[in-house]
PDB file of N, CA and C in Angstrom:
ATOM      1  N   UNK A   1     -18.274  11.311   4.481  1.00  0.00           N
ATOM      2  CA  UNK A   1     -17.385  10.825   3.446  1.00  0.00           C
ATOM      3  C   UNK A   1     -16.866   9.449   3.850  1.00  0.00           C
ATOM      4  N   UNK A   2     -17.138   8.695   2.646  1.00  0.00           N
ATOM      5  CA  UNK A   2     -16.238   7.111   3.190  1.00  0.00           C
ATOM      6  C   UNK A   2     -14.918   7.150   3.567  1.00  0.00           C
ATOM      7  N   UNK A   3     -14.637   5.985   4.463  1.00  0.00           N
ATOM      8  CA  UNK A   3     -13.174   6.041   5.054  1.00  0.00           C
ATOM      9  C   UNK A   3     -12.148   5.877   3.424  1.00  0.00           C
ATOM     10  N   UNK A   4     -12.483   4.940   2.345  1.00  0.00           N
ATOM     11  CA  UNK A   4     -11.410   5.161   1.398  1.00  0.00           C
ATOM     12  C   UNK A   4     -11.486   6.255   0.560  1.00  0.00           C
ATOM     13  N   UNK A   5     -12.069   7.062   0.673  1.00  0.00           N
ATOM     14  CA  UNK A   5     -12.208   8.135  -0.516  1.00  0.00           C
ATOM     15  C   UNK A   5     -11.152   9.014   0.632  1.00  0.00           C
ATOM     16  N   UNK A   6     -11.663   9.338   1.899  1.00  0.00           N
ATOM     17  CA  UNK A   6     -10.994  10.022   2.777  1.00  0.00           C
ATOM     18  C   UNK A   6      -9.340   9.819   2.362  1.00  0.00           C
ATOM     19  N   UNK A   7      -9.139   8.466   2.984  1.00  0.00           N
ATOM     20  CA  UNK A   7      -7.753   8.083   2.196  1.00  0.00           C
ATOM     21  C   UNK A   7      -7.433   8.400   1.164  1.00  0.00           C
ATOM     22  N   UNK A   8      -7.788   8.662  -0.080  1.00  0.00           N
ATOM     23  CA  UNK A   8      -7.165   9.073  -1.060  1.00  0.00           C
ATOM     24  C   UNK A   8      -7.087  10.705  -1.337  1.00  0.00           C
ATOM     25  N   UNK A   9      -7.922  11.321  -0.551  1.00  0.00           N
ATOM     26  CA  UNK A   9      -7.717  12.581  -0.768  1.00  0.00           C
ATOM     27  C   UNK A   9      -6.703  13.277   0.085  1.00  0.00           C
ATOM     28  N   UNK A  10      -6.192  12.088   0.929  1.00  0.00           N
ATOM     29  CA  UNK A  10      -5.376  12.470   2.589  1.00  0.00           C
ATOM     30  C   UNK A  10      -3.931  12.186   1.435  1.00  0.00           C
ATOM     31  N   UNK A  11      -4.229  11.136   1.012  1.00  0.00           N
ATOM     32  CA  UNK A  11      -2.743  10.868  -0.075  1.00  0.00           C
ATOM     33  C   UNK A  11      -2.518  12.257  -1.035  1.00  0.00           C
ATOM     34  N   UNK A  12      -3.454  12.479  -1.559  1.00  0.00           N
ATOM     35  CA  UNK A  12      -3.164  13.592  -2.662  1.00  0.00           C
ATOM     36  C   UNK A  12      -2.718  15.075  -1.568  1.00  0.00           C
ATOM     37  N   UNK A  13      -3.284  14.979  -0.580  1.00  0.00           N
ATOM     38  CA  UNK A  13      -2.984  16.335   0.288  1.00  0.00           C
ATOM     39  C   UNK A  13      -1.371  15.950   0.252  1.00  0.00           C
ATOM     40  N   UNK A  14      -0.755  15.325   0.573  1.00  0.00           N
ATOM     41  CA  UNK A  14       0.783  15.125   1.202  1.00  0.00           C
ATOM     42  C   UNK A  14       0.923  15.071  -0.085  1.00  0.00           C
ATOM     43  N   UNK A  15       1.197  14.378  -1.603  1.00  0.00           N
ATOM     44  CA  UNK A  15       1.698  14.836  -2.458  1.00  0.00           C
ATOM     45  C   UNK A  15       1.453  16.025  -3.039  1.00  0.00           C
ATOM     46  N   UNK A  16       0.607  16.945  -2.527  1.00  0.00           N
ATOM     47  CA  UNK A  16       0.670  18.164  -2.900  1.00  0.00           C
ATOM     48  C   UNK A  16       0.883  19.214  -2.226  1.00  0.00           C
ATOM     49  N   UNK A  17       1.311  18.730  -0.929  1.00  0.00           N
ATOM     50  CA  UNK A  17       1.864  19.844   0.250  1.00  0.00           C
ATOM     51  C   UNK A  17       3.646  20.017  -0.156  1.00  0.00           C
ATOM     52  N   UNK A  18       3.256  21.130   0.202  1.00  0.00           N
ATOM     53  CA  UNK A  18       4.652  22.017   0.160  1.00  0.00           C
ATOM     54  C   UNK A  18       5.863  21.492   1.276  1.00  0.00           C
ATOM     55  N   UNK A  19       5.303  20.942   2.315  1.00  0.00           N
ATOM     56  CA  UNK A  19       5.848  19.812   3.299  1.00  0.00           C
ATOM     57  C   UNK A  19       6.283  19.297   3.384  1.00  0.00           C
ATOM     58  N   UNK A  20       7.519  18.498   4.048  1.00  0.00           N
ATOM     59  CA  UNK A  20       8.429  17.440   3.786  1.00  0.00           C
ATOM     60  C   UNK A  20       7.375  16.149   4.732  1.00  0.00           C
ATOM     61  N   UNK A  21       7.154  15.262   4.082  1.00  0.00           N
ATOM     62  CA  UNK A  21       6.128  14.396   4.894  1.00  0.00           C
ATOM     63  C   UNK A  21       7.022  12.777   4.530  1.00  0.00           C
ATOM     64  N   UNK A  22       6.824  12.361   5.575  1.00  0.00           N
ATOM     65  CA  UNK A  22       7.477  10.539   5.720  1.00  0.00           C
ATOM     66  C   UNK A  22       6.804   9.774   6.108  1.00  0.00           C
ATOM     67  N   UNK A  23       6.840   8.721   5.080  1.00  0.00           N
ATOM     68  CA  UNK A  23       5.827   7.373   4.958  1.00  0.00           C
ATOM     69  C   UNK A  23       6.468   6.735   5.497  1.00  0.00           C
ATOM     70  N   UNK A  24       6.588   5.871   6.529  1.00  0.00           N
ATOM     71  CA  UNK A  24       7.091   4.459   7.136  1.00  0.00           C
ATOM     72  C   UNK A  24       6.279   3.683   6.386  1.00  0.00           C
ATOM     73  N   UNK A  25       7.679   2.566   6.086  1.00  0.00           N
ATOM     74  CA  UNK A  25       7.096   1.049   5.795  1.00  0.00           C
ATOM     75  C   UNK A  25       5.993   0.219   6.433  1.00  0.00           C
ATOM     76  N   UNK A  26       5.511  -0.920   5.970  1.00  0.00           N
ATOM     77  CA  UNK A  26       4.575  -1.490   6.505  1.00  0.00           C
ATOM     78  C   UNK A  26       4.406  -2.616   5.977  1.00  0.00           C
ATOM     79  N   UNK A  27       4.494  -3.840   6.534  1.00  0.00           N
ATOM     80  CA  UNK A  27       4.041  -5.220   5.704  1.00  0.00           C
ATOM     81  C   UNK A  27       3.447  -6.074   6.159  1.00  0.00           C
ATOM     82  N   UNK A  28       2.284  -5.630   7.001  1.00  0.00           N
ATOM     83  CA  UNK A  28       0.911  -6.390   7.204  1.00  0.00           C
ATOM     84  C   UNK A  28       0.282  -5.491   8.137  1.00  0.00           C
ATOM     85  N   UNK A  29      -1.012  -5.916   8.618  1.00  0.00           N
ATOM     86  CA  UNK A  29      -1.711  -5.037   9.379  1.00  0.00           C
ATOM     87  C   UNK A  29      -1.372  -4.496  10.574  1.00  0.00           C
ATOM     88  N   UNK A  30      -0.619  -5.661  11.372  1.00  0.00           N
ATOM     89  CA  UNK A  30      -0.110  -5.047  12.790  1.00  0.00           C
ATOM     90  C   UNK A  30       1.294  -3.722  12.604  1.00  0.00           C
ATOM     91  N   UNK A  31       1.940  -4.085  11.425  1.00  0.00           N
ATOM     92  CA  UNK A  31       2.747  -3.006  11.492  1.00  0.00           C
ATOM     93  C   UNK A  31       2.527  -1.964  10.573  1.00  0.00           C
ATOM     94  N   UNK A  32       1.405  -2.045  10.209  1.00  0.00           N
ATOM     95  CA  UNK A  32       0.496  -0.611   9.348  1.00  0.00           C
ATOM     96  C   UNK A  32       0.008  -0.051  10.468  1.00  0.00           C
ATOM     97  N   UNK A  33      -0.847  -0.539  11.318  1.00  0.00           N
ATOM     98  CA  UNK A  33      -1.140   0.217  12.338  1.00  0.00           C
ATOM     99  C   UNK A  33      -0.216   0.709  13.239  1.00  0.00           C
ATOM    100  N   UNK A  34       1.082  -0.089  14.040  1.00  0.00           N
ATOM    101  CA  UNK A  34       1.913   0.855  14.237  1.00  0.00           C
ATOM    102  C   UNK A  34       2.543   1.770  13.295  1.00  0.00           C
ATOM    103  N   UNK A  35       2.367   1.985  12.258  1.00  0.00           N
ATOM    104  CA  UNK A  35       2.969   3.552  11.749  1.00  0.00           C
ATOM    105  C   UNK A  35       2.134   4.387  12.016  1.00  0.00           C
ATOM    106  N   UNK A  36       0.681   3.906  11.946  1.00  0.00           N
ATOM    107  CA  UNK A  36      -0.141   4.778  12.011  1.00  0.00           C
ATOM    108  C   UNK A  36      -0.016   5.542  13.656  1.00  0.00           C
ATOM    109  N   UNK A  37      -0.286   4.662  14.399  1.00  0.00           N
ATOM    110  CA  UNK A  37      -0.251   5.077  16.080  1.00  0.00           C
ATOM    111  C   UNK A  37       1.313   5.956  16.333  1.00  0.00           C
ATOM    112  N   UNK A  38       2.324   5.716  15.116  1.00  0.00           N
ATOM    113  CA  UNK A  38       2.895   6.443  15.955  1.00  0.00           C
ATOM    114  C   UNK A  38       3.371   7.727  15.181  1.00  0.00           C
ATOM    115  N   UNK A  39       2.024   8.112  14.723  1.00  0.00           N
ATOM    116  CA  UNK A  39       2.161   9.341  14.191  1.00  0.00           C
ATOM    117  C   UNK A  39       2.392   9.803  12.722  1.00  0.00           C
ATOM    118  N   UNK A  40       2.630   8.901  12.152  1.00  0.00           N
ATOM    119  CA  UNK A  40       3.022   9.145  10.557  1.00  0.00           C
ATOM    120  C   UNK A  40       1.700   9.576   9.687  1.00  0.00           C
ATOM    121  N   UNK A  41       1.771   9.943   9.011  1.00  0.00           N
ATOM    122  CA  UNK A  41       0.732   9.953   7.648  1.00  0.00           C
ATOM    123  C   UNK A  41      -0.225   9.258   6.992  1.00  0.00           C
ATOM    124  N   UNK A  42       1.375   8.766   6.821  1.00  0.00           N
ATOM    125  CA  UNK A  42       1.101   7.395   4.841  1.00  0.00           C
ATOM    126  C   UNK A  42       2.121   6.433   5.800  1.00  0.00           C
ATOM    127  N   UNK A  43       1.763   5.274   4.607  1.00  0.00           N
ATOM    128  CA  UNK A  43       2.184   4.202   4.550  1.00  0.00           C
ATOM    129  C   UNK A  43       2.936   3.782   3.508  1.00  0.00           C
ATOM    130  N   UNK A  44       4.344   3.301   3.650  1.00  0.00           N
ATOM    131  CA  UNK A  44       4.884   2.846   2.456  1.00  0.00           C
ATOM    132  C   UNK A  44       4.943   1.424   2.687  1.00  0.00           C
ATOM    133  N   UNK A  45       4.513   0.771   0.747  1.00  0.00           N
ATOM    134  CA  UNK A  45       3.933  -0.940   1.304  1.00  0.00           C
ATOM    135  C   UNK A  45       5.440  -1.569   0.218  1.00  0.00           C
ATOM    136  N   UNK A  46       6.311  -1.315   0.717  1.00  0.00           N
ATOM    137  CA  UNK A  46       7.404  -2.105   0.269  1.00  0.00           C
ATOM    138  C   UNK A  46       7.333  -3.443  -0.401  1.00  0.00           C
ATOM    139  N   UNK A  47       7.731  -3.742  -1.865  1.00  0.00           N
ATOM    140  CA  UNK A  47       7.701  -5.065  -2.310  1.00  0.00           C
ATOM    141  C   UNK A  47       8.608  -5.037  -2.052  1.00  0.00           C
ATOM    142  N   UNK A  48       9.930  -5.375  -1.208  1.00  0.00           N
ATOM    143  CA  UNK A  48      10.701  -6.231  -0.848  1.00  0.00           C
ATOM    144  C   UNK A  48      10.078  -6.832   0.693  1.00  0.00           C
ATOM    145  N   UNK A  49       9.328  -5.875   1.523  1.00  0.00           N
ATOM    146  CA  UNK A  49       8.867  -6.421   2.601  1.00  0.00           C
ATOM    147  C   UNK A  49       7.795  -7.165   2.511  1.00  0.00           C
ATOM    148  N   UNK A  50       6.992  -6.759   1.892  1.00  0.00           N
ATOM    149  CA  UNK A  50       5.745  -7.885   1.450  1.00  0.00           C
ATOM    150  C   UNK A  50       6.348  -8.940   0.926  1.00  0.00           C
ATOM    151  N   UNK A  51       7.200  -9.242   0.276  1.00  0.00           N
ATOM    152  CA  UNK A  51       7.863 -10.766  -0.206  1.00  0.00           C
ATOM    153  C   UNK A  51       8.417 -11.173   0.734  1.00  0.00           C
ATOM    154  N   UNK A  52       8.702 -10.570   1.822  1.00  0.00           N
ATOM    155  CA  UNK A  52       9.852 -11.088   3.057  1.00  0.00           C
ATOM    156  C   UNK A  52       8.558 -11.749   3.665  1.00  0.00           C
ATOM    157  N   UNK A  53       7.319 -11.198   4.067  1.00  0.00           N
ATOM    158  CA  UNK A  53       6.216 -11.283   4.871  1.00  0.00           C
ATOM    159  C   UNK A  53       5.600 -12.656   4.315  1.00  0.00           C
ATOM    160  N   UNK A  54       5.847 -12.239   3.221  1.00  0.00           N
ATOM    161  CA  UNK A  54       5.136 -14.246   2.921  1.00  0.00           C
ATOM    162  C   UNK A  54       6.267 -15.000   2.353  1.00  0.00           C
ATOM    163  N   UNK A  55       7.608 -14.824   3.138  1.00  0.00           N
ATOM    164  CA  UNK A  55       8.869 -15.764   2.867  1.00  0.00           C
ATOM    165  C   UNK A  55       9.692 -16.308   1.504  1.00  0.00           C
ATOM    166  N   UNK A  56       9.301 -15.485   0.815  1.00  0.00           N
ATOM    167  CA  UNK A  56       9.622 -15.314  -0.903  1.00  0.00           C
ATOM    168  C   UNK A  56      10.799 -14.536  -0.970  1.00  0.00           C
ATOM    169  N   UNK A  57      11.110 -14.757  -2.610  1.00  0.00           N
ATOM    170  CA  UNK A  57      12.308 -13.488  -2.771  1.00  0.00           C
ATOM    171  C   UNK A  57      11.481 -12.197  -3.004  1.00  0.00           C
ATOM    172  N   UNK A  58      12.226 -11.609  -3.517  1.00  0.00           N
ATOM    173  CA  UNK A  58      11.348 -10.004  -4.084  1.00  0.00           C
ATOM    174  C   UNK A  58      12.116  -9.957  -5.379  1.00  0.00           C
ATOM    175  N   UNK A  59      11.509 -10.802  -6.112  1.00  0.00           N
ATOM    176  CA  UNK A  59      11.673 -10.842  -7.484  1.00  0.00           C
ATOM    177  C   UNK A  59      10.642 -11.336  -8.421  1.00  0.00           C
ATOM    178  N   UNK A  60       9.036 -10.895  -7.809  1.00  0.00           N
ATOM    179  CA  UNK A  60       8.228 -11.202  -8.144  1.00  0.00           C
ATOM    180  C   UNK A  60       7.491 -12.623  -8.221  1.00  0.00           C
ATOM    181  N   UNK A  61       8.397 -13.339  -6.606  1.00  0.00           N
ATOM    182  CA  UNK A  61       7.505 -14.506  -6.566  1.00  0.00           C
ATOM    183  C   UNK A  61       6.788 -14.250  -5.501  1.00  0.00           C
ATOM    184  N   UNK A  62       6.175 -13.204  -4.864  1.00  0.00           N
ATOM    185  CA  UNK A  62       4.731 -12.939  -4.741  1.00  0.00           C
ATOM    186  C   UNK A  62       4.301 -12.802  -5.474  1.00  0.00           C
ATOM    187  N   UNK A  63       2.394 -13.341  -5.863  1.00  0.00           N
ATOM    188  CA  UNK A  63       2.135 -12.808  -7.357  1.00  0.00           C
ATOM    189  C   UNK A  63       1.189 -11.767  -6.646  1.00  0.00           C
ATOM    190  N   UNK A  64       0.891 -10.564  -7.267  1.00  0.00           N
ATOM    191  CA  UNK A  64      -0.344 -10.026  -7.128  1.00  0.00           C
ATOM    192  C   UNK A  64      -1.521 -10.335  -6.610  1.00  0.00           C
ATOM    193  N   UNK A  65      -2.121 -11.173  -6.496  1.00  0.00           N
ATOM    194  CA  UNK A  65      -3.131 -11.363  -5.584  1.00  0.00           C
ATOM    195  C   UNK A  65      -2.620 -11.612  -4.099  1.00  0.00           C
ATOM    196  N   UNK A  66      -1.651 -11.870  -3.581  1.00  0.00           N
ATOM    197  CA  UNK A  66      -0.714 -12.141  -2.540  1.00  0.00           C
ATOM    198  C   UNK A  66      -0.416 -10.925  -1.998  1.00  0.00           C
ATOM    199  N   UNK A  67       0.240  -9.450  -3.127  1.00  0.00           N
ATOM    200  CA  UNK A  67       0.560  -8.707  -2.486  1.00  0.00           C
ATOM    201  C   UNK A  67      -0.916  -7.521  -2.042  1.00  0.00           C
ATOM    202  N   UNK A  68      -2.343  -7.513  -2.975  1.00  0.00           N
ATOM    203  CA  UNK A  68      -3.382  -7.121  -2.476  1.00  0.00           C
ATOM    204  C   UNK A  68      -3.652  -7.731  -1.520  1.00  0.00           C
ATOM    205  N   UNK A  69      -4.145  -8.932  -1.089  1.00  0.00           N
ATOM    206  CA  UNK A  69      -4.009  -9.330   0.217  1.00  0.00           C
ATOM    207  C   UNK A  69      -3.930  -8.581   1.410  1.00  0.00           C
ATOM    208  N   UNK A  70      -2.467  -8.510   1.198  1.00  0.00           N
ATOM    209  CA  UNK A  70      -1.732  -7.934   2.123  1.00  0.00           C
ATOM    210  C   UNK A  70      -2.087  -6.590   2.546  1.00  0.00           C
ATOM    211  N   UNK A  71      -2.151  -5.782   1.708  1.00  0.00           N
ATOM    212  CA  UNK A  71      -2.262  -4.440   1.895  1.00  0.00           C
ATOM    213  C   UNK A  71      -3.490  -4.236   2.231  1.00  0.00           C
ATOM    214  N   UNK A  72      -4.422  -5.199   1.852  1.00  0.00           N
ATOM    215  CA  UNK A  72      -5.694  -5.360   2.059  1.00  0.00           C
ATOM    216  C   UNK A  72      -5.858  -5.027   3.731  1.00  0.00           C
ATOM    217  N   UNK A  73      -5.221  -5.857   4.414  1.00  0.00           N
ATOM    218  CA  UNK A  73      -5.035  -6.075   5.668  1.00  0.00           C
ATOM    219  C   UNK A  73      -4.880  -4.854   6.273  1.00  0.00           C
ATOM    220  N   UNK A  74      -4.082  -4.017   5.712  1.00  0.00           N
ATOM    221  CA  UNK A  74      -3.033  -3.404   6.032  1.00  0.00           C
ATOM    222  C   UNK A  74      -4.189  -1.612   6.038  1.00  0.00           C
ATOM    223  N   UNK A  75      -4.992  -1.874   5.152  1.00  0.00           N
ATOM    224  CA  UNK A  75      -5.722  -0.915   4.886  1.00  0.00           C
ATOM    225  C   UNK A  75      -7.024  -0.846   6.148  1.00  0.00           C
ATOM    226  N   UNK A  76      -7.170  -1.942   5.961  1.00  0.00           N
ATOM    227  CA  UNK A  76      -8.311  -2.374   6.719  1.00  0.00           C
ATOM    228  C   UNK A  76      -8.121  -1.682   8.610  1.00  0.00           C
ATOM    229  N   UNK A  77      -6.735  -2.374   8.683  1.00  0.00           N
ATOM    230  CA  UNK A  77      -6.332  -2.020   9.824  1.00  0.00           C
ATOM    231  C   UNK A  77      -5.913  -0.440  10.501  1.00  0.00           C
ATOM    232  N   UNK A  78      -6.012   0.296   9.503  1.00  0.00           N
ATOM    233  CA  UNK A  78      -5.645   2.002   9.298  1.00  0.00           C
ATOM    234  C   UNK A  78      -6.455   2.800   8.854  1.00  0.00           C
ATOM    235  N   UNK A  79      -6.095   4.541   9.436  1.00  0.00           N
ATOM    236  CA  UNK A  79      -7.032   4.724   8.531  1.00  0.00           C
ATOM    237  C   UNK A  79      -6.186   6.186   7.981  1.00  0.00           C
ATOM    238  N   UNK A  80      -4.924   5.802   7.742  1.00  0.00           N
ATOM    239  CA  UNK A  80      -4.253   6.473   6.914  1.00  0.00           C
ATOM    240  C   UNK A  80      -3.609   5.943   5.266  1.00  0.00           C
ATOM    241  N   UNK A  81      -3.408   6.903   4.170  1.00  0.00           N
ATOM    242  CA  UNK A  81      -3.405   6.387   3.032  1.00  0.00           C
ATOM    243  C   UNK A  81      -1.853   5.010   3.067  1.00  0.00           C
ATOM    244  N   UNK A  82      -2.185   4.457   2.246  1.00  0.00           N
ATOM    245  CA  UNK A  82      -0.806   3.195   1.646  1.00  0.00           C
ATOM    246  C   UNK A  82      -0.599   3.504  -0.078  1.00  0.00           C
ATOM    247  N   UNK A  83       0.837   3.821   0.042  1.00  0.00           N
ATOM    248  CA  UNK A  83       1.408   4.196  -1.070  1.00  0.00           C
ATOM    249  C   UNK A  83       1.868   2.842  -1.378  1.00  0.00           C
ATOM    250  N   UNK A  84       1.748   1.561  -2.537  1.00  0.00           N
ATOM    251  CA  UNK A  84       2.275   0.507  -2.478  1.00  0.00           C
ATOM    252  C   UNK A  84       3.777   0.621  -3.953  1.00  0.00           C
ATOM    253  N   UNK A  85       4.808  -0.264  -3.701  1.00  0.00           N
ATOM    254  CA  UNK A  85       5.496  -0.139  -4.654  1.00  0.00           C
ATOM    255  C   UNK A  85       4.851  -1.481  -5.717  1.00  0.00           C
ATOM    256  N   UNK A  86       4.633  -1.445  -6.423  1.00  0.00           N
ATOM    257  CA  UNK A  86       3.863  -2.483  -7.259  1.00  0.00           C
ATOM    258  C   UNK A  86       4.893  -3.012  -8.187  1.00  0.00           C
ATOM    259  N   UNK A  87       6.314  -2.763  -7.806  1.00  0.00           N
ATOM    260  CA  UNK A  87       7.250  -3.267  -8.487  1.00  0.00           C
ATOM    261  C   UNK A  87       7.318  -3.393  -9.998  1.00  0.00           C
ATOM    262  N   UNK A  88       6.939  -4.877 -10.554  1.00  0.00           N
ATOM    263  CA  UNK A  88       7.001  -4.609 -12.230  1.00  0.00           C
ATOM    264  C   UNK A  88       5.825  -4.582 -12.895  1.00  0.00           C
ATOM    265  N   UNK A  89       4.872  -4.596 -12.077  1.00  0.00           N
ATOM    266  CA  UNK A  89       3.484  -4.774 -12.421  1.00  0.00           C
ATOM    267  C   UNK A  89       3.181  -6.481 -12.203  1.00  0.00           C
ATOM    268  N   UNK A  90       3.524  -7.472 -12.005  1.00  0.00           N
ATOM    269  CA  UNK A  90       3.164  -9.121 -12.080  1.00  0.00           C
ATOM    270  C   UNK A  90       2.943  -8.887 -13.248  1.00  0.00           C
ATOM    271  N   UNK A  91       3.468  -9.186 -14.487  1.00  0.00           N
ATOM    272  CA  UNK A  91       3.073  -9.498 -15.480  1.00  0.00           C
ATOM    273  C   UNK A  91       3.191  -8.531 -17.063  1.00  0.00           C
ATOM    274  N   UNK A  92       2.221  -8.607 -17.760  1.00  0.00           N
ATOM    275  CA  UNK A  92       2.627  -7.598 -18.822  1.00  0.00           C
ATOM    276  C   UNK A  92       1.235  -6.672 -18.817  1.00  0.00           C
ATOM    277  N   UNK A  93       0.590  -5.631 -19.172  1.00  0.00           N
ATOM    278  CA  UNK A  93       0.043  -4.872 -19.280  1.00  0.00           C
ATOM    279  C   UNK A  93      -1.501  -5.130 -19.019  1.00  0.00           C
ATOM    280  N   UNK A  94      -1.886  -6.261 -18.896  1.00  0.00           N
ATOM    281  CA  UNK A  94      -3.423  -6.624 -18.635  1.00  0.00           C
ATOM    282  C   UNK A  94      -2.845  -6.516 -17.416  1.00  0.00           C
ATOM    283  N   UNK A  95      -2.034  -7.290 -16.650  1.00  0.00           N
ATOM    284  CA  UNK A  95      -1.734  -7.730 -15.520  1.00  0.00           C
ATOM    285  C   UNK A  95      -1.811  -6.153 -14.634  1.00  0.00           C
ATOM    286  N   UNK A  96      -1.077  -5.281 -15.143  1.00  0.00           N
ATOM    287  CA  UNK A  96      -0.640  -3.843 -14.495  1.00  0.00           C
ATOM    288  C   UNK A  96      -2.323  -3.474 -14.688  1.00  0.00           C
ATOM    289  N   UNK A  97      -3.021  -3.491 -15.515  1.00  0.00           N
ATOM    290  CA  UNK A  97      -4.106  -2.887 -15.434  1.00  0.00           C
ATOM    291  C   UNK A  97      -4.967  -3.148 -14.320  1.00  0.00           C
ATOM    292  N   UNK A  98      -5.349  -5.020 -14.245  1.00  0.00           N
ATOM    293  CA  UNK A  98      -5.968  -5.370 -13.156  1.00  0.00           C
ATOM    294  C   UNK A  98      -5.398  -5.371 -11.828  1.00  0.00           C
ATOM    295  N   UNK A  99      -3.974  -5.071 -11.792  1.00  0.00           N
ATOM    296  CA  UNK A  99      -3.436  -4.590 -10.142  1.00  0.00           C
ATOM    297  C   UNK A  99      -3.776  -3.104  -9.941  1.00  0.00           C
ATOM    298  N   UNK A 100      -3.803  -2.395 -11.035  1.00  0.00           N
ATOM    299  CA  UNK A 100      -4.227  -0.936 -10.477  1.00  0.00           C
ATOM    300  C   UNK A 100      -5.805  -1.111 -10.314  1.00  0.00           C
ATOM    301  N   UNK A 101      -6.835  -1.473 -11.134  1.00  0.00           N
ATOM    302  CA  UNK A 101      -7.972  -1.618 -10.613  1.00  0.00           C
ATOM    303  C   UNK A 101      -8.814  -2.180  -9.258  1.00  0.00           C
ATOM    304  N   UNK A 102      -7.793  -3.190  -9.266  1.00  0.00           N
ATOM    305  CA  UNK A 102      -8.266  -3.603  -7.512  1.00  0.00           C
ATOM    306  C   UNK A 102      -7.578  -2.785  -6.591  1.00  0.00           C
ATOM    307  N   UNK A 103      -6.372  -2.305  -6.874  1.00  0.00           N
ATOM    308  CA  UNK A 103      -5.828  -1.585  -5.676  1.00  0.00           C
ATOM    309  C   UNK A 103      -6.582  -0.083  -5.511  1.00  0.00           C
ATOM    310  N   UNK A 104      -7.098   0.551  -6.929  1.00  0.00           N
ATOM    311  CA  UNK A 104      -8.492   1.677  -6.657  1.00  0.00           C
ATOM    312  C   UNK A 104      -9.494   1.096  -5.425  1.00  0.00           C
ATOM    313  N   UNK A 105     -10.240  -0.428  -6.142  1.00  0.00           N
ATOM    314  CA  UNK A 105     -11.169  -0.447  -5.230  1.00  0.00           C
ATOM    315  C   UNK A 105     -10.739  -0.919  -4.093  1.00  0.00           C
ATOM    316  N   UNK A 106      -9.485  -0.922  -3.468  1.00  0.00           N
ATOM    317  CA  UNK A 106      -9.616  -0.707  -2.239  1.00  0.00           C
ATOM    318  C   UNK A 106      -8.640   0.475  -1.481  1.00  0.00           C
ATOM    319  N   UNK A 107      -8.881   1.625  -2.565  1.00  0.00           N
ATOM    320  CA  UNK A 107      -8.115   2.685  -2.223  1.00  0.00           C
ATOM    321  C   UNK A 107      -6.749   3.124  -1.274  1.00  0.00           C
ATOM    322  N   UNK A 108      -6.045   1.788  -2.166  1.00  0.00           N
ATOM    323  CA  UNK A 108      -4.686   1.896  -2.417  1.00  0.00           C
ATOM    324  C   UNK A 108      -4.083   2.870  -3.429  1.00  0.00           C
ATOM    325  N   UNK A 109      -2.561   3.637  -3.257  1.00  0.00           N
ATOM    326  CA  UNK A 109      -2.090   4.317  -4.600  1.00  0.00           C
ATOM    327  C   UNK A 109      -0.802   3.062  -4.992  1.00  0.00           C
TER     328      UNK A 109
END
């Protein structure tokens, strides 16, 4: 089984466990992988920390391709699932569509 499909079925296990399970934050690869090493699950990909990470506010002046990027990294570097907050979507409804489509193909939730 591929490593992102793995990931997404590892995500759906913890939202469907009966379990109390905790995602630590994460806002780039070196500190995705420490959540990972130190035992956690998931990954939570904070838009206020991803805007901190590339020195912005968190009021959506990261745009979307900025915050895939990131998580990009972040995925790459792990091989546990990333729950991202996608905040308002960047934009109006095309916009939300094409952030959920790239964040599928790189099996982000």
């Amino acid at each position: 089984m591929r490593i992102g499909k793995t990931k997404c079925r590892q995500l759906r296990n913890l939202l469907e466990s009966n379990k109390l399970e905790f995602l630590l934050e994460a806002h780039n690869g070196i500190s995705a992988k420490l959540v990972e090493d130190a035992g956690f699950n998931g990954i939570w990909a904070s838009g206020l920390s991803i805007s901190a990470q590339w020195g912005v506010r968190d009021s959506n002046e990261a745009s979307w391709t900025q915050v895939i990027e990131t998580v990009e990294f972040m995925s790459d570097a792990t091989t546990i699932p990333i729950l991202l907050d996608g905040d308002t979507g960047y934009g109006n409804f095309n916009n939300v569509q094409r952030l959920v489509r790239k964040l599928e193909q790189r099996h982000i939730a």
